[in-house]
C-alpha atoms as a PDB file:
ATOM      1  CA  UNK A   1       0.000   0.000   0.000  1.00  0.00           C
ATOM      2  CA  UNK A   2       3.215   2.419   1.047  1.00  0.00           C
ATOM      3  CA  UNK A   3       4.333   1.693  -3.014  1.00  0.00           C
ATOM      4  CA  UNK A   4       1.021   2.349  -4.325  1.00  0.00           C
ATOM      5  CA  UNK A   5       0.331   5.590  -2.925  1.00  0.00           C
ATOM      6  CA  UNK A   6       3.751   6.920  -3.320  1.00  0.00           C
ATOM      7  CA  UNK A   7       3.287   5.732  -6.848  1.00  0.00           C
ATOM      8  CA  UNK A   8      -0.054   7.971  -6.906  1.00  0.00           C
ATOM      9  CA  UNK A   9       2.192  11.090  -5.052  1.00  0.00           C
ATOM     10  CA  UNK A  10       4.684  11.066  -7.867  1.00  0.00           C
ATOM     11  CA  UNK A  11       2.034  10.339 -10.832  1.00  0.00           C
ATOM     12  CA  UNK A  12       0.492  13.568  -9.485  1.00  0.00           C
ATOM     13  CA  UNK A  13       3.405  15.820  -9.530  1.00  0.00           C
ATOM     14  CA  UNK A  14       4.327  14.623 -13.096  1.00  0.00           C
ATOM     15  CA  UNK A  15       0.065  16.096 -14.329  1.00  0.00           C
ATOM     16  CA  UNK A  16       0.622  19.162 -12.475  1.00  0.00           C
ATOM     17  CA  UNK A  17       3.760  20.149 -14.354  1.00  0.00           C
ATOM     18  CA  UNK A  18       3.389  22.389 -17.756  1.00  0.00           C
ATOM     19  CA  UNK A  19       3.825  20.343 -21.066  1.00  0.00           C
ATOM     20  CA  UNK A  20       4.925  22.843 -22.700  1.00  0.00           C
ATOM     21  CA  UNK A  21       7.873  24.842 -20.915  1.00  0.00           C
ATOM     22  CA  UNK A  22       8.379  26.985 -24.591  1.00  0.00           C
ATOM     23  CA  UNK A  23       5.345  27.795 -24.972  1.00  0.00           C
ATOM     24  CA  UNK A  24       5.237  29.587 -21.656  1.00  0.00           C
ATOM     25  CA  UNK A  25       8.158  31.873 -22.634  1.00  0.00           C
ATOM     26  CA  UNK A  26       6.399  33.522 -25.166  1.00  0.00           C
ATOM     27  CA  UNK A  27       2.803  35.034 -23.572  1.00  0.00           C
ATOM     28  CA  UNK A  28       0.749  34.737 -26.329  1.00  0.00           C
ATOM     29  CA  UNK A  29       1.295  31.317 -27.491  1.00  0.00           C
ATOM     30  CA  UNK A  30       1.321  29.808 -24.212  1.00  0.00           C
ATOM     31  CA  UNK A  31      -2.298  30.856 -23.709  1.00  0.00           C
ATOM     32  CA  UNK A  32      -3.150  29.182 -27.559  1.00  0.00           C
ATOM     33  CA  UNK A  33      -1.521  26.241 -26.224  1.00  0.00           C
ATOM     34  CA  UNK A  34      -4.426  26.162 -22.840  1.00  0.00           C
ATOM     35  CA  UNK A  35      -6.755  26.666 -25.530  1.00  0.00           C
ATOM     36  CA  UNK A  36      -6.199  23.432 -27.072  1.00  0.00           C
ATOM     37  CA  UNK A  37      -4.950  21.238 -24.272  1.00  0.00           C
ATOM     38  CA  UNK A  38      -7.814  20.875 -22.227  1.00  0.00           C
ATOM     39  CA  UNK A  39      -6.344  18.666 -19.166  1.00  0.00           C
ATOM     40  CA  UNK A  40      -4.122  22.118 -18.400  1.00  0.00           C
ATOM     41  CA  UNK A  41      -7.157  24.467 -17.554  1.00  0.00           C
ATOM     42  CA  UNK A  42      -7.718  25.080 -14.173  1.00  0.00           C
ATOM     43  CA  UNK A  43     -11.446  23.811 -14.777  1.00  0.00           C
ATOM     44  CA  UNK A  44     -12.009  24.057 -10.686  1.00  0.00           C
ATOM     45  CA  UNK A  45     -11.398  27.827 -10.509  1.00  0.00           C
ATOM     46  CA  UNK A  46     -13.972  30.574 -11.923  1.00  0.00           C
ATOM     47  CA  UNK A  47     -13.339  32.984 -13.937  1.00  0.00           C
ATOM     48  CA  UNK A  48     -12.953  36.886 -12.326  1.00  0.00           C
ATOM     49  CA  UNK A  49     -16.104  39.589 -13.482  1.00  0.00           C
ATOM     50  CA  UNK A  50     -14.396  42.655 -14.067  1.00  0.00           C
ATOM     51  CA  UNK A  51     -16.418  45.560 -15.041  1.00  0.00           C
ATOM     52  CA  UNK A  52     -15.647  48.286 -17.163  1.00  0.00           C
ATOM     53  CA  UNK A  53     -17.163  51.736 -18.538  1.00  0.00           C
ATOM     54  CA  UNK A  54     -15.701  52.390 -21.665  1.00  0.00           C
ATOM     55  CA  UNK A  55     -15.811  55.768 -23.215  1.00  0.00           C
ATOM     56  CA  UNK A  56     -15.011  55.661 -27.247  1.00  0.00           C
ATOM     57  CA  UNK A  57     -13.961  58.744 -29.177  1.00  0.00           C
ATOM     58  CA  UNK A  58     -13.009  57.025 -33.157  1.00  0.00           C
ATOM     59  CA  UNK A  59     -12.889  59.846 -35.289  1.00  0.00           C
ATOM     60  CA  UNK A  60     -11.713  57.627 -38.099  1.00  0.00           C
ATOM     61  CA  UNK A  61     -14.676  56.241 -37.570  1.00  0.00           C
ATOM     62  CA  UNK A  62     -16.940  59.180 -36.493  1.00  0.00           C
ATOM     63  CA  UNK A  63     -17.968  56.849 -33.541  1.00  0.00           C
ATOM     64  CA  UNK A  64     -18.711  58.187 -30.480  1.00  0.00           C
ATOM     65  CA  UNK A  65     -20.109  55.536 -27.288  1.00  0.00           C
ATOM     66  CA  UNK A  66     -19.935  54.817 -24.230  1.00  0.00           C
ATOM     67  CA  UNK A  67     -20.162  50.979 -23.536  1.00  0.00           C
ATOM     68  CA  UNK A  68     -20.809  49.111 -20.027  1.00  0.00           C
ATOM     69  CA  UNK A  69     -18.178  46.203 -20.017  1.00  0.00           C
ATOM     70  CA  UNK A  70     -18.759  43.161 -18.294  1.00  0.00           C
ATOM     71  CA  UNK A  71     -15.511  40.972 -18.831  1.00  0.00           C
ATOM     72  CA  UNK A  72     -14.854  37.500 -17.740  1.00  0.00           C
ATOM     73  CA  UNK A  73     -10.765  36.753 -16.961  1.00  0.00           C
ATOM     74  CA  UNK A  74     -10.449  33.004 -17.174  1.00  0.00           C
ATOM     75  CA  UNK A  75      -7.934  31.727 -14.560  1.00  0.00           C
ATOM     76  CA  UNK A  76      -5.322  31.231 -16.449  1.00  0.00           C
ATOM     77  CA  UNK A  77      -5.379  34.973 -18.422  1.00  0.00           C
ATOM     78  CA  UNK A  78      -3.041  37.292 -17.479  1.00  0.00           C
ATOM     79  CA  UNK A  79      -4.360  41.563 -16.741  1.00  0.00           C
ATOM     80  CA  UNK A  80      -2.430  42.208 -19.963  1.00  0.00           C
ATOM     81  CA  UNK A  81      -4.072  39.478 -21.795  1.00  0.00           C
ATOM     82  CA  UNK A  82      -7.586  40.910 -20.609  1.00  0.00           C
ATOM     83  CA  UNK A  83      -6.758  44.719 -21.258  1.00  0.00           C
ATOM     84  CA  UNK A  84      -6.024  43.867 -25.156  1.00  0.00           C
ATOM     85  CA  UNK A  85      -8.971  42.516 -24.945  1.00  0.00           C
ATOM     86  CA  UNK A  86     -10.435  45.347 -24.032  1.00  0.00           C
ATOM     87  CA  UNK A  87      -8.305  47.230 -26.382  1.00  0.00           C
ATOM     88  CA  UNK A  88      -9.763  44.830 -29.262  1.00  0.00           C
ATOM     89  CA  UNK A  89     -13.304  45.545 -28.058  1.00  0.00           C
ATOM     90  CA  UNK A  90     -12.745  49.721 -28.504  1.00  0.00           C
ATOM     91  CA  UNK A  91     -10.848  49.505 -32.114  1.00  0.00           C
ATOM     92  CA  UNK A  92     -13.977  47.559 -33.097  1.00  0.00           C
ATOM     93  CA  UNK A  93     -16.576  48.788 -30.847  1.00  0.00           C
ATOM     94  CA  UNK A  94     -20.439  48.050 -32.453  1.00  0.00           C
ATOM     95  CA  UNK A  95     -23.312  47.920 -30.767  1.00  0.00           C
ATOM     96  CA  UNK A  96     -23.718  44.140 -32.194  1.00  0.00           C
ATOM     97  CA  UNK A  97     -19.767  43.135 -30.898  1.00  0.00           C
ATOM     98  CA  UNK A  98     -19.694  41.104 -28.078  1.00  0.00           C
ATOM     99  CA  UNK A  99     -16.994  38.769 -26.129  1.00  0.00           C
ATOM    100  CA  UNK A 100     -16.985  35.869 -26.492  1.00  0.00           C
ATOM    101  CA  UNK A 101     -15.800  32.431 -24.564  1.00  0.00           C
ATOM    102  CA  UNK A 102     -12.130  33.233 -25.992  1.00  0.00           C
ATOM    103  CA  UNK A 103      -9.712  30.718 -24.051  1.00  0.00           C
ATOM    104  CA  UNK A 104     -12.272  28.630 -22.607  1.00  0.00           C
ATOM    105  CA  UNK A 105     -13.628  27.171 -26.223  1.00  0.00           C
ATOM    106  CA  UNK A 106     -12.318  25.834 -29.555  1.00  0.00           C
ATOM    107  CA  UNK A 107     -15.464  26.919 -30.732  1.00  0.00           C
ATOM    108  CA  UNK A 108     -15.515  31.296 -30.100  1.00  0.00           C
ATOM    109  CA  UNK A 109     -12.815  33.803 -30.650  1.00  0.00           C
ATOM    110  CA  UNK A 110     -11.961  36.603 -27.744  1.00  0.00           C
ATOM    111  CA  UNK A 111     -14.464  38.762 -29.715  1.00  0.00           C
ATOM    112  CA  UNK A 112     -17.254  38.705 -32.300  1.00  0.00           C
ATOM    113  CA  UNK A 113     -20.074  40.675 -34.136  1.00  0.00           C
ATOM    114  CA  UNK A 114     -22.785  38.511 -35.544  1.00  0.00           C
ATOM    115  CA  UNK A 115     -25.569  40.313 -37.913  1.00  0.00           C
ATOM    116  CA  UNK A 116     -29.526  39.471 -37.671  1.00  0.00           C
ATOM    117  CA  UNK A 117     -28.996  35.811 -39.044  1.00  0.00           C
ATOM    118  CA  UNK A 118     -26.929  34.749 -36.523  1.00  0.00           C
ATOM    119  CA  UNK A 119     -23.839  34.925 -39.741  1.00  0.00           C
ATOM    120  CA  UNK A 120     -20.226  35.956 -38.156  1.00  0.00           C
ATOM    121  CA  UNK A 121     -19.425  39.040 -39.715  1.00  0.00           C
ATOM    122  CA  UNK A 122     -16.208  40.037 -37.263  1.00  0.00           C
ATOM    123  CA  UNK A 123     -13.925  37.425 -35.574  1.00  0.00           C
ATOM    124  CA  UNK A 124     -11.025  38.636 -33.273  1.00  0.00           C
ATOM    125  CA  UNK A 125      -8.643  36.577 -31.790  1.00  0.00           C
ATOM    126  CA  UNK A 126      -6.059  37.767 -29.117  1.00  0.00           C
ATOM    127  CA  UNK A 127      -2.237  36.606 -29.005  1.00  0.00           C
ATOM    128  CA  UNK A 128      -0.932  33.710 -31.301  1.00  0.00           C
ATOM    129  CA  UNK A 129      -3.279  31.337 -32.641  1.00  0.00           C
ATOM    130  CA  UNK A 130      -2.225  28.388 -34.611  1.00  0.00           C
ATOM    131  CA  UNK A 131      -2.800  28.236 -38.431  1.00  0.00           C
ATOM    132  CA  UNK A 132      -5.606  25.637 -38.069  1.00  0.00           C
ATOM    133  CA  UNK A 133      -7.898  28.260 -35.675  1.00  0.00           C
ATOM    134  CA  UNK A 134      -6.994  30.879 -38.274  1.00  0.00           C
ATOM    135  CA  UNK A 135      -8.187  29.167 -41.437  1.00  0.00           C
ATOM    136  CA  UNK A 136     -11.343  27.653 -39.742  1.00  0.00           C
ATOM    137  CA  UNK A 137     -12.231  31.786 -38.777  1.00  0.00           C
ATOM    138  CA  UNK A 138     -11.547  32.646 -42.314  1.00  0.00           C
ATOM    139  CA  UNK A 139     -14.118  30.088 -43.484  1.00  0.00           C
ATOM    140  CA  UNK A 140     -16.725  31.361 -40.604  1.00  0.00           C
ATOM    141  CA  UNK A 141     -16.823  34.971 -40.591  1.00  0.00           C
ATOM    142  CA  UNK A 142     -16.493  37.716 -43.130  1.00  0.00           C
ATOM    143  CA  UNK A 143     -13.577  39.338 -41.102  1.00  0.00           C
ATOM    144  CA  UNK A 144     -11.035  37.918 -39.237  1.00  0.00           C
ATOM    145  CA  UNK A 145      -8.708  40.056 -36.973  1.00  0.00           C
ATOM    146  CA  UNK A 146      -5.566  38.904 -34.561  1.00  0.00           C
ATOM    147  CA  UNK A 147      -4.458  40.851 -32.528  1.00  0.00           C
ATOM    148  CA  UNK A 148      -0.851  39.665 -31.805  1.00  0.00           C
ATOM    149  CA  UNK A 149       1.476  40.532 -28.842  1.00  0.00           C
ATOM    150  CA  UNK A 150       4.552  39.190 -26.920  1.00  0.00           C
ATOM    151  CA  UNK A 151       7.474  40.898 -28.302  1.00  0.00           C
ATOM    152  CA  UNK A 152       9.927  38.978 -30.405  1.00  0.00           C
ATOM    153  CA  UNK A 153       7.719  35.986 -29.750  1.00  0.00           C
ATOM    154  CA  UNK A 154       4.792  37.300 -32.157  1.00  0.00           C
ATOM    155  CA  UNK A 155       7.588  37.844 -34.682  1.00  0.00           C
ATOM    156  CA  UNK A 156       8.703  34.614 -34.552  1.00  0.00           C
ATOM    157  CA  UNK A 157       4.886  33.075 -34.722  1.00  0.00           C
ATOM    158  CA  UNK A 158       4.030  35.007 -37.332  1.00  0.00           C
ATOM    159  CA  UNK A 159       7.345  33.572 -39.546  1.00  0.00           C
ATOM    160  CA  UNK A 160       6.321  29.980 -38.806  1.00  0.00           C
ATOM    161  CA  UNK A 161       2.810  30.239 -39.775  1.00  0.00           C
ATOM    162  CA  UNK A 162       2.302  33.230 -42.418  1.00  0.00           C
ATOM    163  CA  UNK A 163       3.466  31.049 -45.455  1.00  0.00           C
ATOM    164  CA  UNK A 164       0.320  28.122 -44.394  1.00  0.00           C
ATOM    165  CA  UNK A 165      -2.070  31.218 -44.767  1.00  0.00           C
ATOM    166  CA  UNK A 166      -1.547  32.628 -47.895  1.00  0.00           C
ATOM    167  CA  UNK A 167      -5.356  31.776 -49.351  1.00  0.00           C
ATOM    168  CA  UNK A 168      -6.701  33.233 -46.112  1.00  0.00           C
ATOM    169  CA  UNK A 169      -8.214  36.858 -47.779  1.00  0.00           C
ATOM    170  CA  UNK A 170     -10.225  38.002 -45.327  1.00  0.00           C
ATOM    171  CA  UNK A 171      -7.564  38.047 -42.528  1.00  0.00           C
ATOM    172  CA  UNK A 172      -5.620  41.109 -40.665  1.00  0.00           C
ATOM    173  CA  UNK A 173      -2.925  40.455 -38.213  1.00  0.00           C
ATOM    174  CA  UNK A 174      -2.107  43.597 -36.050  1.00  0.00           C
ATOM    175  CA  UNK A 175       0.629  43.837 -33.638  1.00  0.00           C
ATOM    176  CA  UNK A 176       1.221  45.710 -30.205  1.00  0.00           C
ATOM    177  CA  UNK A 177       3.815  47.039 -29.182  1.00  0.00           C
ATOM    178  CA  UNK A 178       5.106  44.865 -25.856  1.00  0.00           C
ATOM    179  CA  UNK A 179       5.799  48.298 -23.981  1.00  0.00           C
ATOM    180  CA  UNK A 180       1.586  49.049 -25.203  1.00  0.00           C
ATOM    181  CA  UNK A 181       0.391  45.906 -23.809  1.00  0.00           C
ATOM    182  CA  UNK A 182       2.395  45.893 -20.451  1.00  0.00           C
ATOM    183  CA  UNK A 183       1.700  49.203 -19.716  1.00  0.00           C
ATOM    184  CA  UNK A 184      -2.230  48.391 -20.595  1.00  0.00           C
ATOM    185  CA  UNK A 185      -2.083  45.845 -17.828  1.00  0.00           C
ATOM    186  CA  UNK A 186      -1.571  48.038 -15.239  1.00  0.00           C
ATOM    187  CA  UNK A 187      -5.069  49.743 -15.797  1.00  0.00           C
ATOM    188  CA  UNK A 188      -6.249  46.688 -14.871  1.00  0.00           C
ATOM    189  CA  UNK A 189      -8.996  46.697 -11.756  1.00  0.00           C
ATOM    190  CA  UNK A 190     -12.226  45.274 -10.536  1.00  0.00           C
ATOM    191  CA  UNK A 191     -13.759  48.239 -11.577  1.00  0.00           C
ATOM    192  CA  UNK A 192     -12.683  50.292 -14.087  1.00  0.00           C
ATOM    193  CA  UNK A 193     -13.449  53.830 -15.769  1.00  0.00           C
ATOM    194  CA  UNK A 194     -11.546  53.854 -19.253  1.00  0.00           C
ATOM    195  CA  UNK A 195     -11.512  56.371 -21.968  1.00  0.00           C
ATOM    196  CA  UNK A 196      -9.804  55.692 -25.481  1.00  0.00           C
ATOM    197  CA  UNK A 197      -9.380  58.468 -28.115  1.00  0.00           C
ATOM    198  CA  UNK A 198      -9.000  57.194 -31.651  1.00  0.00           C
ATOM    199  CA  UNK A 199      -7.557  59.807 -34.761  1.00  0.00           C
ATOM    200  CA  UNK A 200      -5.393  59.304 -37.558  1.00  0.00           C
ATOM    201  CA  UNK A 201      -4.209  55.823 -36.703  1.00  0.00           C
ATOM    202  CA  UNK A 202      -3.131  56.833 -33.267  1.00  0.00           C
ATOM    203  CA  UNK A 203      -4.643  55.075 -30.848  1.00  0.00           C
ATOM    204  CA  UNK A 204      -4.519  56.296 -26.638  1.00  0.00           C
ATOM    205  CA  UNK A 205      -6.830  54.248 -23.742  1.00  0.00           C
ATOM    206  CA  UNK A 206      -6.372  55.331 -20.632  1.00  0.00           C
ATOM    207  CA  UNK A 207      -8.582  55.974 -16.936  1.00  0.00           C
ATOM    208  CA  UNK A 208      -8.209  58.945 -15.258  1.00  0.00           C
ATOM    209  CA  UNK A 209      -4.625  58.895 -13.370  1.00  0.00           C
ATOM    210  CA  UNK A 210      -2.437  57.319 -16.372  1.00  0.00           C
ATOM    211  CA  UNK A 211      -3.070  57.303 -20.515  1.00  0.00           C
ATOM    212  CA  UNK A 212      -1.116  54.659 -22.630  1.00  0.00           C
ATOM    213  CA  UNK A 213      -0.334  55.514 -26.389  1.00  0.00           C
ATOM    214  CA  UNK A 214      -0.356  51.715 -28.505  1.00  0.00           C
ATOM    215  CA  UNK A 215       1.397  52.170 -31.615  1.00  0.00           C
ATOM    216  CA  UNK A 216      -0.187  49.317 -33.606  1.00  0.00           C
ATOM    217  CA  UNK A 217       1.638  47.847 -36.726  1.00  0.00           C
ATOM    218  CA  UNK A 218       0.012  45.769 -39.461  1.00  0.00           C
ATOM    219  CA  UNK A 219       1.448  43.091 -39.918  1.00  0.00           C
ATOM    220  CA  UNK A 220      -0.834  41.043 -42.240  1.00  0.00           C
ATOM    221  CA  UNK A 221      -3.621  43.328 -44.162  1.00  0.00           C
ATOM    222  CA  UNK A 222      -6.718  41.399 -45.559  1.00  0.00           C
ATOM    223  CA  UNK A 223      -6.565  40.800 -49.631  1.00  0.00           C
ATOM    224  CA  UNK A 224     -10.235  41.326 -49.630  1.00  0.00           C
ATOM    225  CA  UNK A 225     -13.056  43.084 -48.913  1.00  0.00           C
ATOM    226  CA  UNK A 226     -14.152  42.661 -45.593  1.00  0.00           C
ATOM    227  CA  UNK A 227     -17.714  41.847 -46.892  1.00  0.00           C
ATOM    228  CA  UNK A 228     -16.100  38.966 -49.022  1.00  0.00           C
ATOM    229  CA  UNK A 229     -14.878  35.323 -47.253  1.00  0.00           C
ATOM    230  CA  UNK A 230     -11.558  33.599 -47.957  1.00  0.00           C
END
């Protein structure tokens, strides 16, 4: 009996280590990788309401809102996981865009905008989804947008995967800036008031003690019409 349960001791130390030690290193992946391997969510723990008023001024857009945010952190995401997020939500901001299940589904993206028929006509994905996800969004929604982060580590996704998307038309791939999204974690609270100020590209979110300027790149620009699929 002494063997068998030391057996079980040691047989539980080995689940509760992470499979994938690289993937770790580089934020954005890692949280793709929890995505996908199911046995490494903490399924026991629930996920953390944050709330959020959200004040948009997009005068590339001429859109001017203020939205109520009610945001779900999953365990395992990080503040500056959740804050692009919530950076996605105000470059895209509808009144039909919604979050969705994000890390805790194959089956949703981080964000999405469906029109009356229930038809995906925006898809946004956070961090560094594999080629797979991507191409299955391209053949569901109208749209598809990732918004990629993590440094040299989105650089180094992007190489390995951008050549296995080439038919994908309807995709963008954005990056930000790893000084953008680190300092966007810090406005991270239970409650928040944020404003973000859109014009001429530049982009600026912020709450009323600090203001972070995200210099986004494109990295991948869609081929297509956004009202046209892959």
């Amino acid at each position: 009996m002494r063997f068998s349960s030391e057996r079980n001791r040691r047989s539980a130390r080995t689940v509760s280590r992470p499979r994938n030690i690289e993937a770790m290193q580089q934020p954005g992946r890692y949280f793709e990788s929890l995505r996908t391997n199911k046995t490494e969510l903490i399924m026991a723990l629930k996920a953390t309401i944050f709330k959020a008023e959200l004040q948009i001024a997009d005068m590339d857009r001429s859109y001017y809102h203020e939205h109520a945010l009610t945001i779900a952190r999953h365990p395992s995401e990080t503040d500056e996981r959740m804050m692009l997020r919530v950076l996605a939500y105000a470059l895209n901001a509808s009144d039909a865009l919604s979050f969705g299940k994000g890390l805790s589904t194959d089956d949703e993206p981080d964000l999405w905008q469906k029109d009356l028929t229930g038809a995906i006509e925006l898809w946004i994905d956070v961090g560094q989804p594999d080629d797979k996800r991507i191409r299955r969004a391209c053949g569901r929604a109208r749209q598809v947008i990732i918004y990629s982060y993590g440094g040299q580590g989105a650089g180094i996704w992007w190489d390995q995967i951008a050549g296995k998307l080439d038919r994908t038309r309807n995709l963008s791939v954005i990056s930000v800036p790893v000084a953008a999204s680190q300092a966007l974690a810090k406005l991270a609270q239970r409650n928040m008031q944020l404003n973000c100020t859109i014009q001429d590209g530049q982009v600026w979110l912020g709450d009323p003690e600090q203001r972070v300027q995200v210099d986004l790149a494109m990295t991948r620009a869609p081929l297509v019409n956004a009202n046209s699929r892959s």
